[in-house]
C-alpha atoms as a PDB file:
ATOM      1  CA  UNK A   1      94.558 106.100  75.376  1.00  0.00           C
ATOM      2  CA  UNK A   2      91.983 107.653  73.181  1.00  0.00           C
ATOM      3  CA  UNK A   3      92.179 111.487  72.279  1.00  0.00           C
ATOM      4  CA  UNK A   4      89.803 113.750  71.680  1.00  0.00           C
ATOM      5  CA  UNK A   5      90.071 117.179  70.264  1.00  0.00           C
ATOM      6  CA  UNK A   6      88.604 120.290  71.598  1.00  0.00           C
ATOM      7  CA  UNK A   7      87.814 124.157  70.184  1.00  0.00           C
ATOM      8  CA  UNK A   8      88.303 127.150  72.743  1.00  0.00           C
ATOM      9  CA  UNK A   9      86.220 129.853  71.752  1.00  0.00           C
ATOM     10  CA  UNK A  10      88.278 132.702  74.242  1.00  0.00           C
ATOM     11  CA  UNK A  11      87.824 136.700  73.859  1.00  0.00           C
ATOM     12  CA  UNK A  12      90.626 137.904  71.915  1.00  0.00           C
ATOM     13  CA  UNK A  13      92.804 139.859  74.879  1.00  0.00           C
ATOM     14  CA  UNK A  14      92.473 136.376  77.138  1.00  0.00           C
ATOM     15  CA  UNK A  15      93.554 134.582  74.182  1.00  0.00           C
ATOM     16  CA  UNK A  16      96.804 137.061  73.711  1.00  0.00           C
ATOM     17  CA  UNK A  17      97.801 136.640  76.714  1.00  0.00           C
ATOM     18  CA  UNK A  18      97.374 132.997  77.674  1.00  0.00           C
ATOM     19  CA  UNK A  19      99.290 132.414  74.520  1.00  0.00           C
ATOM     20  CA  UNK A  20     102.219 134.475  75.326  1.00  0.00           C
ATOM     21  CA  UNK A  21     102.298 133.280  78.587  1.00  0.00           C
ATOM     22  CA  UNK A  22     102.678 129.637  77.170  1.00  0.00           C
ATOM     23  CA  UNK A  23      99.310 128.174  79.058  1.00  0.00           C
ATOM     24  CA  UNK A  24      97.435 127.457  75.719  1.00  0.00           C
ATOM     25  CA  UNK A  25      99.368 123.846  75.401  1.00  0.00           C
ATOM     26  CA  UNK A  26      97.792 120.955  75.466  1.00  0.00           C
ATOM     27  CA  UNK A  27     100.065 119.941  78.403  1.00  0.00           C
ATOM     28  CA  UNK A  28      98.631 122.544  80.457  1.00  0.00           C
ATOM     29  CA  UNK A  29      95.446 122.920  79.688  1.00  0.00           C
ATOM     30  CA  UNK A  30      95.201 118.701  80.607  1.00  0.00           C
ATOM     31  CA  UNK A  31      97.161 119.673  83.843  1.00  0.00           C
ATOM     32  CA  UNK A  32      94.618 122.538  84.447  1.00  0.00           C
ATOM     33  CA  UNK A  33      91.871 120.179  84.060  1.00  0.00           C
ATOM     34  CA  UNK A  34      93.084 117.505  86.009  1.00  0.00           C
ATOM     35  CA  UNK A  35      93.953 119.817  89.103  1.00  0.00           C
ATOM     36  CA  UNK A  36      90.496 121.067  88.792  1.00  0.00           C
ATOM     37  CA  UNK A  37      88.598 117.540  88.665  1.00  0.00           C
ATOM     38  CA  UNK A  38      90.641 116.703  91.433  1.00  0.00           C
ATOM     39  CA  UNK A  39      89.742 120.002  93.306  1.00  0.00           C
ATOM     40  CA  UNK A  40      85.946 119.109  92.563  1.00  0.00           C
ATOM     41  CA  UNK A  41      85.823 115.817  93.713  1.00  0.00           C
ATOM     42  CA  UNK A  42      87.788 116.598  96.522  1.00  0.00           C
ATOM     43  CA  UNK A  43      85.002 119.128  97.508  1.00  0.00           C
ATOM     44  CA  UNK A  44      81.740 116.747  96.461  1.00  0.00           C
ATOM     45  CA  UNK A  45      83.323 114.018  98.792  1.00  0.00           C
ATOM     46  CA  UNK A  46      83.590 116.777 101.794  1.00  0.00           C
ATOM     47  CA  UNK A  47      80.025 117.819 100.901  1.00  0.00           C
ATOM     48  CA  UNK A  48      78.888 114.058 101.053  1.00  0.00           C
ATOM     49  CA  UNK A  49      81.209 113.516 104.596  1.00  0.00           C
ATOM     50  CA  UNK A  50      79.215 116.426 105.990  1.00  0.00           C
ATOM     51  CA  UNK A  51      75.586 115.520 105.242  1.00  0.00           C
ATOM     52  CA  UNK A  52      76.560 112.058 106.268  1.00  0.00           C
ATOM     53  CA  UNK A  53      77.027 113.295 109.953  1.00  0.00           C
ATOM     54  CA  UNK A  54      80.250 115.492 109.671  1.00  0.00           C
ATOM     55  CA  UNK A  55      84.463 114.312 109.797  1.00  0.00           C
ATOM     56  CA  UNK A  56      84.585 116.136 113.385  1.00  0.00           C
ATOM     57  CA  UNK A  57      85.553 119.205 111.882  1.00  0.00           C
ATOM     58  CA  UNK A  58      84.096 122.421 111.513  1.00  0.00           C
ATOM     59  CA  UNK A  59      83.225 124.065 107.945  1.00  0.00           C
ATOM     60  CA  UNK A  60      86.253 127.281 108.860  1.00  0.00           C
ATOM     61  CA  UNK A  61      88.583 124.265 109.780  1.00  0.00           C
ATOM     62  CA  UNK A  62      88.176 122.953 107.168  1.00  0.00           C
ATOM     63  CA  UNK A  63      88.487 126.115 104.978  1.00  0.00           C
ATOM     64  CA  UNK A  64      91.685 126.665 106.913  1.00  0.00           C
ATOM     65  CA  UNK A  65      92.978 122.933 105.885  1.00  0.00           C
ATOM     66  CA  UNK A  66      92.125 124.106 102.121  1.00  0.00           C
ATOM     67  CA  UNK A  67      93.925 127.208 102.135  1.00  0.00           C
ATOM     68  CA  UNK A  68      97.401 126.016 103.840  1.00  0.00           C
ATOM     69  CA  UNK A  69      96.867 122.695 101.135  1.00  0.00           C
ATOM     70  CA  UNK A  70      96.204 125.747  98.441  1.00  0.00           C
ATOM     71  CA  UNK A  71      99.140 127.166  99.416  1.00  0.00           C
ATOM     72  CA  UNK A  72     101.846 124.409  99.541  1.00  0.00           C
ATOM     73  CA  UNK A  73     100.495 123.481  96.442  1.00  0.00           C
ATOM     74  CA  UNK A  74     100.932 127.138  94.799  1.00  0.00           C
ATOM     75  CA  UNK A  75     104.507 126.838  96.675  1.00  0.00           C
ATOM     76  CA  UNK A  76     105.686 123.277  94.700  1.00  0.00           C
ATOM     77  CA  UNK A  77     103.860 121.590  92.616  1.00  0.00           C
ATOM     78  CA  UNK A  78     101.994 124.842  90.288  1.00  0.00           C
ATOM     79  CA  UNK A  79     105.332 126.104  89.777  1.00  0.00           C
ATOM     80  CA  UNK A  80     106.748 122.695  88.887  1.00  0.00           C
ATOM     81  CA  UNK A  81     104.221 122.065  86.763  1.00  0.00           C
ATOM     82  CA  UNK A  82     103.420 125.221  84.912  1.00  0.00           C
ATOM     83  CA  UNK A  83     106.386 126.421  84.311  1.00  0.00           C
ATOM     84  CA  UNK A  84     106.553 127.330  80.828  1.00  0.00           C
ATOM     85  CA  UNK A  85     109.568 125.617  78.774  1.00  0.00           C
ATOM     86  CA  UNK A  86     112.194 127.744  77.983  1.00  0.00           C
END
């Protein structure tokens, strides 16, 4: 797989403490991003369903089916998987 490197231009205080809280890794920052592109083509698709004619669901059931999916997610796999080593 290629690699590519990337600069972070952060303010100084963010930098300080996303270093000392171990999240400046390479490991996490990939694991950031890939939660995120997931998270945005989750919502694109959604968007697409919608315009399409709708899933049968409303926009707040929806929201609702994000939040509790949020929320087991917060509850196993975030702390799994940005846990800093010790």
């Amino acid at each position: 797989m290629a690699v590519k490197e990337i600069t972070l231009t952060l303010p100084e205080e963010l930098y300080r403490e996303a270093q000392e809280a171990g999240m400046l890794s390479s490991e996490y920052i990939e694991n950031l991003l890939r939660d995120a592109l997931r998270f945005v083509t989750w919502e694109n698709r959604v968007e697409e369903i919608q315009k399409a004619g709708g899933i049968g669901k409303t926009r707040e059931e929806i929201i609702a089916e994000l939040r509790n999916t949020r929320k087991r997610l917060r509850e196993t796999e975030y702390s799994r998987r940005y846990t800093r080593p010790r």
